[in-house]
Protein backbone atom coordinates (compact mmCIF):
# COMPACT_ATOMS: atom_id res chain seq x y z
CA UNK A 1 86.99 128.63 87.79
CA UNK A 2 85.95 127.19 91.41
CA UNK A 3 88.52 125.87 93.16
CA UNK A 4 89.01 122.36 93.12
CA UNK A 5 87.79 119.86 95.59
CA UNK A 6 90.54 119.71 98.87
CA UNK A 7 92.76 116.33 98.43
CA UNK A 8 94.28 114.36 99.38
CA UNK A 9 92.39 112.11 96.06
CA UNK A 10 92.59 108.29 96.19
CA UNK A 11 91.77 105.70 92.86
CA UNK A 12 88.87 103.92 93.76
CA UNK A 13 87.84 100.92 91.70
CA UNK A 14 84.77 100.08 91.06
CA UNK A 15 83.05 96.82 90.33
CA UNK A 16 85.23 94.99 92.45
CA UNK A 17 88.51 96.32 90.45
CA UNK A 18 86.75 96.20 86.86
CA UNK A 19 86.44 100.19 86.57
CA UNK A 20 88.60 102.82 88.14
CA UNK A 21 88.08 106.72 89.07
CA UNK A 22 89.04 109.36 91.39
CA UNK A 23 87.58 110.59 94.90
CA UNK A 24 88.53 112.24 97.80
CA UNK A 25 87.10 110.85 101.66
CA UNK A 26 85.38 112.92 103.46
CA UNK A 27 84.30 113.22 107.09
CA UNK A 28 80.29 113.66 107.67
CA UNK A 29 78.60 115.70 110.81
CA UNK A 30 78.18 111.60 112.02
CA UNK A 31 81.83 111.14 112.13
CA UNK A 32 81.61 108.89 109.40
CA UNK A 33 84.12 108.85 106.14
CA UNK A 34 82.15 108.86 102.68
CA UNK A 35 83.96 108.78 99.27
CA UNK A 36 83.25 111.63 97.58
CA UNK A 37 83.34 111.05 93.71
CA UNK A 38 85.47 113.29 91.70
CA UNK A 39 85.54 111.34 88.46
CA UNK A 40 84.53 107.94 87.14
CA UNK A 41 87.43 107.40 84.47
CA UNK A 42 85.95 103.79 82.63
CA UNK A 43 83.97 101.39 82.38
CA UNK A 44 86.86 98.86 81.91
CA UNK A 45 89.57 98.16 84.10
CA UNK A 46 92.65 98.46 81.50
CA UNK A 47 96.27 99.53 82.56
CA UNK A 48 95.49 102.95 80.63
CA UNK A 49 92.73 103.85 83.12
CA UNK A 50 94.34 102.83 86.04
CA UNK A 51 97.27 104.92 84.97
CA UNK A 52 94.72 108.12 84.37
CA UNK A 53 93.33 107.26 87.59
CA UNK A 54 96.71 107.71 89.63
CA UNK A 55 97.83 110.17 87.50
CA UNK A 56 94.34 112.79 88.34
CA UNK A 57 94.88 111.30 92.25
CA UNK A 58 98.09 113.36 92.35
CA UNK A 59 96.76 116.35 90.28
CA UNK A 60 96.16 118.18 93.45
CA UNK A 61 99.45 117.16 95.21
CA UNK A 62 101.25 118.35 92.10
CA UNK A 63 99.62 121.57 91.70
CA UNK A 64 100.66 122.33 95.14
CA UNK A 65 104.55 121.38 94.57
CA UNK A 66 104.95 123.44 91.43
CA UNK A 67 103.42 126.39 93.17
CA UNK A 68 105.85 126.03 96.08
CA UNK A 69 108.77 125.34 93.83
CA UNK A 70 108.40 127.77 91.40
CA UNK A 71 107.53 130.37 93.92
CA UNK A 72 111.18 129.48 95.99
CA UNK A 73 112.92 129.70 92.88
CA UNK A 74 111.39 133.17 91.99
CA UNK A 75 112.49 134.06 95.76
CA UNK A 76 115.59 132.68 95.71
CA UNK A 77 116.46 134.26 92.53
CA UNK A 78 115.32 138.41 94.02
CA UNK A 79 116.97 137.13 97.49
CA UNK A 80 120.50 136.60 95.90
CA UNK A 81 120.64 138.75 92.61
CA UNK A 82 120.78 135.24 90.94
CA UNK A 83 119.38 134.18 87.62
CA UNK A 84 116.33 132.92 86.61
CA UNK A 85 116.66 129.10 85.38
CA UNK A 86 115.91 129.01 81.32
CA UNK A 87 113.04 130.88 80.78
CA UNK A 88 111.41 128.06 78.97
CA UNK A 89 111.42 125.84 82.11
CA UNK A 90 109.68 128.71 84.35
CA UNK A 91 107.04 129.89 81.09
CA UNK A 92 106.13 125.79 81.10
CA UNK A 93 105.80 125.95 85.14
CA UNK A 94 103.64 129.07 84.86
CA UNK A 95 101.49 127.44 82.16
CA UNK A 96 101.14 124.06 83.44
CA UNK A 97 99.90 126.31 86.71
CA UNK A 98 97.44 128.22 84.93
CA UNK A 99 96.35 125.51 83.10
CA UNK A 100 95.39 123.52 86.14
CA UNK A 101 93.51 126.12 87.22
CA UNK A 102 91.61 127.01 84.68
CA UNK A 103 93.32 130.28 83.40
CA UNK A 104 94.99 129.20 80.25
């Protein structure tokens, strides 16, 4: 899998608010900031699609947070000799990881 497009993601509405997606600014040869558009989520603007549409905004932000935590916590745990938190909490970090990026 490619990697994903560089955040940080912003909702954009559509239609003057009547559609939501996701996109990500970006800066032109000119100077000049374009959206660039990641998703289009609906057609309607309904709490359940403005919800997806924050939700996939922070994907990348997330991604980037579990990485770093579970990666301290891994270091943490060879620095001091300490123990691993329940393995079912870092198997569900891993996966969630892989799953984002298209390894699962």
């Amino acid at each position: 899998m490619n990697k994903h497009t560089p955040g940080p993601w912003h909702v954009i509405e559509y239609a003057n608010g009547r559609a939501f997606g996701v996109g990500v600014q970006v800066q032109t040869k000119g100077n000049m900031l374009v959206t660039h558009n990641i998703c289009r989520l609906s057609d309607m603007a309904t709490p359940q699609a403005e919800a997806n549409a924050h939700l996939i905004a922070a994907a990348p932000a997330m991604l980037e947070a579990l990485e770093r935590l579970r990666g301290w916590v891994v270091a943490e745990a060879e620095q001091f000799g300490a123990v691993l938190p329940d393995d079912d909490i870092m198997e569900q970090a891993t996966a969630a990881i892989r799953a984002a990026k298209g390894e699962a």
